[in-house]
PDB file of N, CA and C in Angstrom:
ATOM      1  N   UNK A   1     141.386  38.959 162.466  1.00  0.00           N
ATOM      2  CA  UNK A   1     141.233  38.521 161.084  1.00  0.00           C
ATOM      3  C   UNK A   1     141.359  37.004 161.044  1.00  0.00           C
ATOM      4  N   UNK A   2     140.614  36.503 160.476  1.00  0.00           N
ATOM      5  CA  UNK A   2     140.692  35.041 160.020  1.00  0.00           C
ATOM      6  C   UNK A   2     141.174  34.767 159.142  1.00  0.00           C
ATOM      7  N   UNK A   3     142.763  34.007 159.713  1.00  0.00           N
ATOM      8  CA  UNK A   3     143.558  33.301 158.806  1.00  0.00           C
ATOM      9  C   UNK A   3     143.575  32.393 158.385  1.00  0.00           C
ATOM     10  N   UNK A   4     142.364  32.000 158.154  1.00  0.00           N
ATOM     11  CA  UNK A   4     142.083  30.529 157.177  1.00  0.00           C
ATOM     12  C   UNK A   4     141.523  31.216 156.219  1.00  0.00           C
ATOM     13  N   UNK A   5     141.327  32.479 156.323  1.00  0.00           N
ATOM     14  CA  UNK A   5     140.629  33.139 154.809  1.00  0.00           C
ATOM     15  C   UNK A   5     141.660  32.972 153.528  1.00  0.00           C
ATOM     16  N   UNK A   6     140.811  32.534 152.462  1.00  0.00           N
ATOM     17  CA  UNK A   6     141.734  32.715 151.102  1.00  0.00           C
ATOM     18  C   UNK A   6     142.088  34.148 150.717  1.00  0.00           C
ATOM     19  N   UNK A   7     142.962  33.976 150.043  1.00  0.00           N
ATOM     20  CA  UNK A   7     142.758  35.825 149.198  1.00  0.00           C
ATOM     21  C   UNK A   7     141.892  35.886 148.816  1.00  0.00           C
ATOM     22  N   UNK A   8     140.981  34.619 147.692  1.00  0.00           N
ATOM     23  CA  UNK A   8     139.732  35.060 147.036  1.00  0.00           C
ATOM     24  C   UNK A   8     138.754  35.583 147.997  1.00  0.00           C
ATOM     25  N   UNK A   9     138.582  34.526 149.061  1.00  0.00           N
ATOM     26  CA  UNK A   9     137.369  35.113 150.003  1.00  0.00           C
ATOM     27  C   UNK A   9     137.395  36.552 150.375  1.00  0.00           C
ATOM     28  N   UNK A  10     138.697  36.797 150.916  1.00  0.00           N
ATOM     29  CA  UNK A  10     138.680  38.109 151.427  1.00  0.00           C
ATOM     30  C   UNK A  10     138.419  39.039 150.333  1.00  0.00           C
ATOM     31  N   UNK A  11     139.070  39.097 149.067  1.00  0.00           N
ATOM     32  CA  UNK A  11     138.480  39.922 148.102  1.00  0.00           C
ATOM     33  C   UNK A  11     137.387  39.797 148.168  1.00  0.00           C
ATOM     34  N   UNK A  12     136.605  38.634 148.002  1.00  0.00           N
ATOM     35  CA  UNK A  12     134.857  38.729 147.629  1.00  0.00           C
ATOM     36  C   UNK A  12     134.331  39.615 148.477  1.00  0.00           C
ATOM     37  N   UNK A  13     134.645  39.525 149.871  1.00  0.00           N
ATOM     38  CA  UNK A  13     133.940  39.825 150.962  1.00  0.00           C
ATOM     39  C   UNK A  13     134.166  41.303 150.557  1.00  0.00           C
ATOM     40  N   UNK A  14     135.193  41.586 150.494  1.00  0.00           N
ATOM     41  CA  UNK A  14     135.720  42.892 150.194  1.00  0.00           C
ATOM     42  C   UNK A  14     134.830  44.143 149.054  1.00  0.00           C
ATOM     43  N   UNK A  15     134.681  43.259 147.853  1.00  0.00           N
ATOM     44  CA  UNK A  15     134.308  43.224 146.977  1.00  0.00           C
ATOM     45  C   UNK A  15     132.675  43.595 146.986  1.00  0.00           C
ATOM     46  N   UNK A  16     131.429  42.567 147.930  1.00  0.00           N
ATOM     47  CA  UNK A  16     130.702  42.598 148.630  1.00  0.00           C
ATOM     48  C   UNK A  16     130.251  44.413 149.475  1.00  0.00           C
ATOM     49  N   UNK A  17     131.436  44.512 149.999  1.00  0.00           N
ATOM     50  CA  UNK A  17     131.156  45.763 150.934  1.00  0.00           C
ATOM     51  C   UNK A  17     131.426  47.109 150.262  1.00  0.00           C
ATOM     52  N   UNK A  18     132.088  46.977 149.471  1.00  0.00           N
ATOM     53  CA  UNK A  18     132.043  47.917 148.373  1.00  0.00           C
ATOM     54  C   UNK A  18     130.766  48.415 147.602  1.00  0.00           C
ATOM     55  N   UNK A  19     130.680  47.432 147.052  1.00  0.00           N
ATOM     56  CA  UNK A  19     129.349  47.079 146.279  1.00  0.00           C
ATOM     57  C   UNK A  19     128.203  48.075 147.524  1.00  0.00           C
ATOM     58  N   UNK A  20     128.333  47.031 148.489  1.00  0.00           N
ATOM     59  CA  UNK A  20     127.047  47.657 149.535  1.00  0.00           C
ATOM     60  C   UNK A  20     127.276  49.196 150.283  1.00  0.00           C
ATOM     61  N   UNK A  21     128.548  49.863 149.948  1.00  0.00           N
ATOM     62  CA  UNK A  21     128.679  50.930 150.308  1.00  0.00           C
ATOM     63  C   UNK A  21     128.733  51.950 149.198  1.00  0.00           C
ATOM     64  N   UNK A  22     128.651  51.641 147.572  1.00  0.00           N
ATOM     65  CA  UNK A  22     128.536  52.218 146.529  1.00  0.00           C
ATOM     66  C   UNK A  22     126.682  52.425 146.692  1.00  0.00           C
ATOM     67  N   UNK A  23     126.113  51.489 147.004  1.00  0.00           N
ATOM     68  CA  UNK A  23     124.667  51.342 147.067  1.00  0.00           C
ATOM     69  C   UNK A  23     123.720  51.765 148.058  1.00  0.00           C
ATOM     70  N   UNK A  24     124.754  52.158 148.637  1.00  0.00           N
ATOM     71  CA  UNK A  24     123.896  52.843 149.789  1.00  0.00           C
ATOM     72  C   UNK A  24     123.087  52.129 151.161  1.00  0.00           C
ATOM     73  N   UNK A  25     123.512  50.475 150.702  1.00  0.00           N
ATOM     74  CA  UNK A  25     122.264  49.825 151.410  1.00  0.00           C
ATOM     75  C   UNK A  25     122.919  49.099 152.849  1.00  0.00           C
ATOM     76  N   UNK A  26     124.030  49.886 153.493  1.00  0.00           N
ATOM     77  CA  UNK A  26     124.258  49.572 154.613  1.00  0.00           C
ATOM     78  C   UNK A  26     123.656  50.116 155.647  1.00  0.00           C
ATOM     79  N   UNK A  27     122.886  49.829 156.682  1.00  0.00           N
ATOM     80  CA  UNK A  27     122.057  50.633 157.788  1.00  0.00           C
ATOM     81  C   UNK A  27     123.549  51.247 158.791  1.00  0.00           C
ATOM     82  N   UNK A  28     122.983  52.820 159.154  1.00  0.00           N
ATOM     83  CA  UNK A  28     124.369  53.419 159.873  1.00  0.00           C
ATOM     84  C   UNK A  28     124.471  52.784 160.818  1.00  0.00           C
ATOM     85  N   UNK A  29     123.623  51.843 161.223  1.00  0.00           N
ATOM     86  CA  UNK A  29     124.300  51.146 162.312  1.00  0.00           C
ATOM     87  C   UNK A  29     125.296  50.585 162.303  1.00  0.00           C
ATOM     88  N   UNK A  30     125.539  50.034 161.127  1.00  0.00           N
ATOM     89  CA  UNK A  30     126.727  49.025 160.731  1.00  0.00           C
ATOM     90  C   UNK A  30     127.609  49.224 160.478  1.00  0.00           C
ATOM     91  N   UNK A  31     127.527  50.961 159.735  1.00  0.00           N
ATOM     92  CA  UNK A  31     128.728  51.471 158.552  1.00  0.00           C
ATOM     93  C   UNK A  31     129.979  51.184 158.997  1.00  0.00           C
ATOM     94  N   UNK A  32     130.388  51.592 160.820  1.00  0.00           N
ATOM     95  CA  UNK A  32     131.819  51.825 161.384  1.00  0.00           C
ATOM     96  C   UNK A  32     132.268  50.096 160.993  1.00  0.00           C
ATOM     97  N   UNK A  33     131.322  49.601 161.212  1.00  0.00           N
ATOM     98  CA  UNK A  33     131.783  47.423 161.263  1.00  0.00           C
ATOM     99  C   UNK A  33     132.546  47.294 160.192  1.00  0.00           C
ATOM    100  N   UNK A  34     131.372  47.861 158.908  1.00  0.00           N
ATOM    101  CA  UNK A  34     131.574  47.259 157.928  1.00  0.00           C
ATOM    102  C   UNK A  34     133.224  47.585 157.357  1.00  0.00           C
ATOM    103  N   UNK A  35     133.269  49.637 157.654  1.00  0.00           N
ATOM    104  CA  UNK A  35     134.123  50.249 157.088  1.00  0.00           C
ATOM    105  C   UNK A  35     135.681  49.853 157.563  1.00  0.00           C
ATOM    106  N   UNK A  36     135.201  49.298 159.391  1.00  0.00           N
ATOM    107  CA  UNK A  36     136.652  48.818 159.131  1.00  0.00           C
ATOM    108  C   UNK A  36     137.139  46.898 159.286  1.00  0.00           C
ATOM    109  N   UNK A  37     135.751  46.254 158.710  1.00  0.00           N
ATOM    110  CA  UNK A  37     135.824  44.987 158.253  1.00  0.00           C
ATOM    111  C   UNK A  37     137.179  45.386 157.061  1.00  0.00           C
ATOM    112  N   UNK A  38     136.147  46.400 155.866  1.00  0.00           N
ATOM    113  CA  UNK A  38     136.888  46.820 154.605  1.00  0.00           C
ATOM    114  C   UNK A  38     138.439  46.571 154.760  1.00  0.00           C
ATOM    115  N   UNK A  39     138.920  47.439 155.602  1.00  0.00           N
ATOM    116  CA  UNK A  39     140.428  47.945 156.107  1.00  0.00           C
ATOM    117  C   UNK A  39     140.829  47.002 156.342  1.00  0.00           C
ATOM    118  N   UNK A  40     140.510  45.822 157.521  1.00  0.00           N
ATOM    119  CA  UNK A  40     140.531  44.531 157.920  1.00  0.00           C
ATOM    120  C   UNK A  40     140.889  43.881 156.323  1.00  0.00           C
ATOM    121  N   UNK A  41     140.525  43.781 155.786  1.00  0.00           N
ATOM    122  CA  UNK A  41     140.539  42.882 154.625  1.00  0.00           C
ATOM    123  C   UNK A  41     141.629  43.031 153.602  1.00  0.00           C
ATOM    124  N   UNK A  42     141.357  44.865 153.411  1.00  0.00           N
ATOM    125  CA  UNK A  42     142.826  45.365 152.496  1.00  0.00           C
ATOM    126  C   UNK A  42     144.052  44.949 153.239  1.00  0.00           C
ATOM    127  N   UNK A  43     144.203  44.836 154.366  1.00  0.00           N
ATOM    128  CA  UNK A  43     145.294  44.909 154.942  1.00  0.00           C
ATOM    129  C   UNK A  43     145.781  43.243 154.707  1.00  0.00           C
ATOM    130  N   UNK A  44     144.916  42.273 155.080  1.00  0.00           N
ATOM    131  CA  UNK A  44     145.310  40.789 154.747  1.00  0.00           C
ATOM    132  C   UNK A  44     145.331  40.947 153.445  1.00  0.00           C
ATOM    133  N   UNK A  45     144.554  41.331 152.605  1.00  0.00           N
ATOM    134  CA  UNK A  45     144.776  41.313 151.272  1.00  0.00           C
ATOM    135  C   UNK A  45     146.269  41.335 150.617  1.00  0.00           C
ATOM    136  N   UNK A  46     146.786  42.732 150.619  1.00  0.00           N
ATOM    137  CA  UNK A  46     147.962  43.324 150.817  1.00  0.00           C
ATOM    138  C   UNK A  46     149.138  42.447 151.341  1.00  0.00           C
ATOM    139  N   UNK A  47     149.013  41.757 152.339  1.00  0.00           N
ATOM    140  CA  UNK A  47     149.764  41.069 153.341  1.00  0.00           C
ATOM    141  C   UNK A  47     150.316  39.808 152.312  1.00  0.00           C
ATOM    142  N   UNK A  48     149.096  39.202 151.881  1.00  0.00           N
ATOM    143  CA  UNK A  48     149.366  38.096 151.530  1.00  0.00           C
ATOM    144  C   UNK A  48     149.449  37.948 149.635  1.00  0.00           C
ATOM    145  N   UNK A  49     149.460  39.623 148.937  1.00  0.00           N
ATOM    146  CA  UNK A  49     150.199  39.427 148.180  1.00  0.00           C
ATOM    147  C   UNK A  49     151.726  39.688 148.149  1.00  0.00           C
ATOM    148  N   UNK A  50     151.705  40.679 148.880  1.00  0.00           N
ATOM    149  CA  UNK A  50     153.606  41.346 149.651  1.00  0.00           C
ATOM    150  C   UNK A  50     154.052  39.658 149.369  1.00  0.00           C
ATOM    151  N   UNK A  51     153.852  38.601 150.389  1.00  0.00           N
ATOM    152  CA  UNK A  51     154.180  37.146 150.702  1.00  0.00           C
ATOM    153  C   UNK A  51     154.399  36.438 149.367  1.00  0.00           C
ATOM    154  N   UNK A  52     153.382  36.193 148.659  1.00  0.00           N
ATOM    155  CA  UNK A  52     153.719  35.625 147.190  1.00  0.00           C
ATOM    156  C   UNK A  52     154.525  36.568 146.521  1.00  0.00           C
ATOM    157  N   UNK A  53     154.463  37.534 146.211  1.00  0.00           N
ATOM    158  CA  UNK A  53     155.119  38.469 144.975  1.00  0.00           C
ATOM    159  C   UNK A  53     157.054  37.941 145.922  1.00  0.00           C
ATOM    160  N   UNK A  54     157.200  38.116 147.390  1.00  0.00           N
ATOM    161  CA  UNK A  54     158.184  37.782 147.637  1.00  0.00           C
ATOM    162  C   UNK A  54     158.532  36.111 147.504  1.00  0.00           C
ATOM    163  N   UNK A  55     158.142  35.330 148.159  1.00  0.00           N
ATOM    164  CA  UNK A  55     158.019  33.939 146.816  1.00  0.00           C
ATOM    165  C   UNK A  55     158.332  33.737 146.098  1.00  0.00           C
ATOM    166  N   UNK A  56     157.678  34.016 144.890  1.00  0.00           N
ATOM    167  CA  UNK A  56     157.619  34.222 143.413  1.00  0.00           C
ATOM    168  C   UNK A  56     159.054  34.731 143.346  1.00  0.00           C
ATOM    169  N   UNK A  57     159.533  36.038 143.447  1.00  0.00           N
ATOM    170  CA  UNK A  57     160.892  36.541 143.564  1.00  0.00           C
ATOM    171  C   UNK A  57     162.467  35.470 143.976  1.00  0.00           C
ATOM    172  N   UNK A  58     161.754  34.776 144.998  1.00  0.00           N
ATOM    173  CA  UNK A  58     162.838  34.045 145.283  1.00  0.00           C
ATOM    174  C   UNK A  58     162.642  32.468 144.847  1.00  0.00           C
ATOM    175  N   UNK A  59     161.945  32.349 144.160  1.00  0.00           N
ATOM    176  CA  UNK A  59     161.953  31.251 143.294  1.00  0.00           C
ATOM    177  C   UNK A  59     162.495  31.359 141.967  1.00  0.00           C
ATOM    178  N   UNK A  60     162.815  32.579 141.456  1.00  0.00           N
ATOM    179  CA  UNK A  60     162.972  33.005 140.127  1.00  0.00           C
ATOM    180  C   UNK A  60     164.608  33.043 140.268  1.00  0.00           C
ATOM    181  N   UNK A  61     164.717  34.058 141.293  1.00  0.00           N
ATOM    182  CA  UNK A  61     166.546  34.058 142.050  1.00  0.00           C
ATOM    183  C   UNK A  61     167.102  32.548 142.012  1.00  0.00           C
ATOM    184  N   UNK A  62     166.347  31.730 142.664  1.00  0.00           N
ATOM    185  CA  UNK A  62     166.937  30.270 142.783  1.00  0.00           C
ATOM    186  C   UNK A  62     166.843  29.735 140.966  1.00  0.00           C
ATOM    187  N   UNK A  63     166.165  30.257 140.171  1.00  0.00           N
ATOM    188  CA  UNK A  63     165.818  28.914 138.710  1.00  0.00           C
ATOM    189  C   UNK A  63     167.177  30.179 137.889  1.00  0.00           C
ATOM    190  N   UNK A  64     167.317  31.367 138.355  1.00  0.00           N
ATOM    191  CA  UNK A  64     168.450  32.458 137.736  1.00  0.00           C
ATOM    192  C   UNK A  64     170.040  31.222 138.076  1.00  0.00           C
ATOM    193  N   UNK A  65     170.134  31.194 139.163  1.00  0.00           N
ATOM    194  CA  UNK A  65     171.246  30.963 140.110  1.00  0.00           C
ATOM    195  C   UNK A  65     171.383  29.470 139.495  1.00  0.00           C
ATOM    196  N   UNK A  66     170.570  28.422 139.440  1.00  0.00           N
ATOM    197  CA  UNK A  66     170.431  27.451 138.713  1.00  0.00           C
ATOM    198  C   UNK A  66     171.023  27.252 137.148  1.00  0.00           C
ATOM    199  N   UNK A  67     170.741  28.201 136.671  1.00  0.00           N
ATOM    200  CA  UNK A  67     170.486  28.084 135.079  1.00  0.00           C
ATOM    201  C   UNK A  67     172.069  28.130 134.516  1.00  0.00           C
ATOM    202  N   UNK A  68     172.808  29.333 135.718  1.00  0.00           N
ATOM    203  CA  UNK A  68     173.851  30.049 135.422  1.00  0.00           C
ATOM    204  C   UNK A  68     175.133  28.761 135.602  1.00  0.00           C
ATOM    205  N   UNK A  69     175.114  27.844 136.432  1.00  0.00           N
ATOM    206  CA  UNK A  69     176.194  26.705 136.207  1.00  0.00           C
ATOM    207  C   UNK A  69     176.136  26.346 135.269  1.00  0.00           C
TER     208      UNK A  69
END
């Protein structure tokens, strides 16, 4: 997986293969690539909101912990 990918990209891409697997217009040659590009993608996807939502969490803990002196 390419970790210079944004979240957006990877959604798009994501987003993209969906689209082309709702549509029918992937040749079976490709399907196994594409299907586990897909997986490939949810999984960074996933990854790198887990990372912010934990972030976010401990930035909120620190402005809590702050506020309270």
């Amino acid at each position: 997986m390419d970790h210079n990918l944004t979240y957006q990209q990877a959604l798009d891409e994501l987003t993209s293969i969906v689209a082309q697997l709702e549509n029918e217009s992937i040749p079976i040659d490709e399907l196994a690539e594409k299907v586990k590009r897909a997986s490939d993608l949810i999984q960074y996807c996933q990854s790198k909101l887990n990372a912010t939502d934990s972030e976010v969490k401990k930035i909120i803990n620190q402005l809590e912990n702050n506020t309270e002196l």
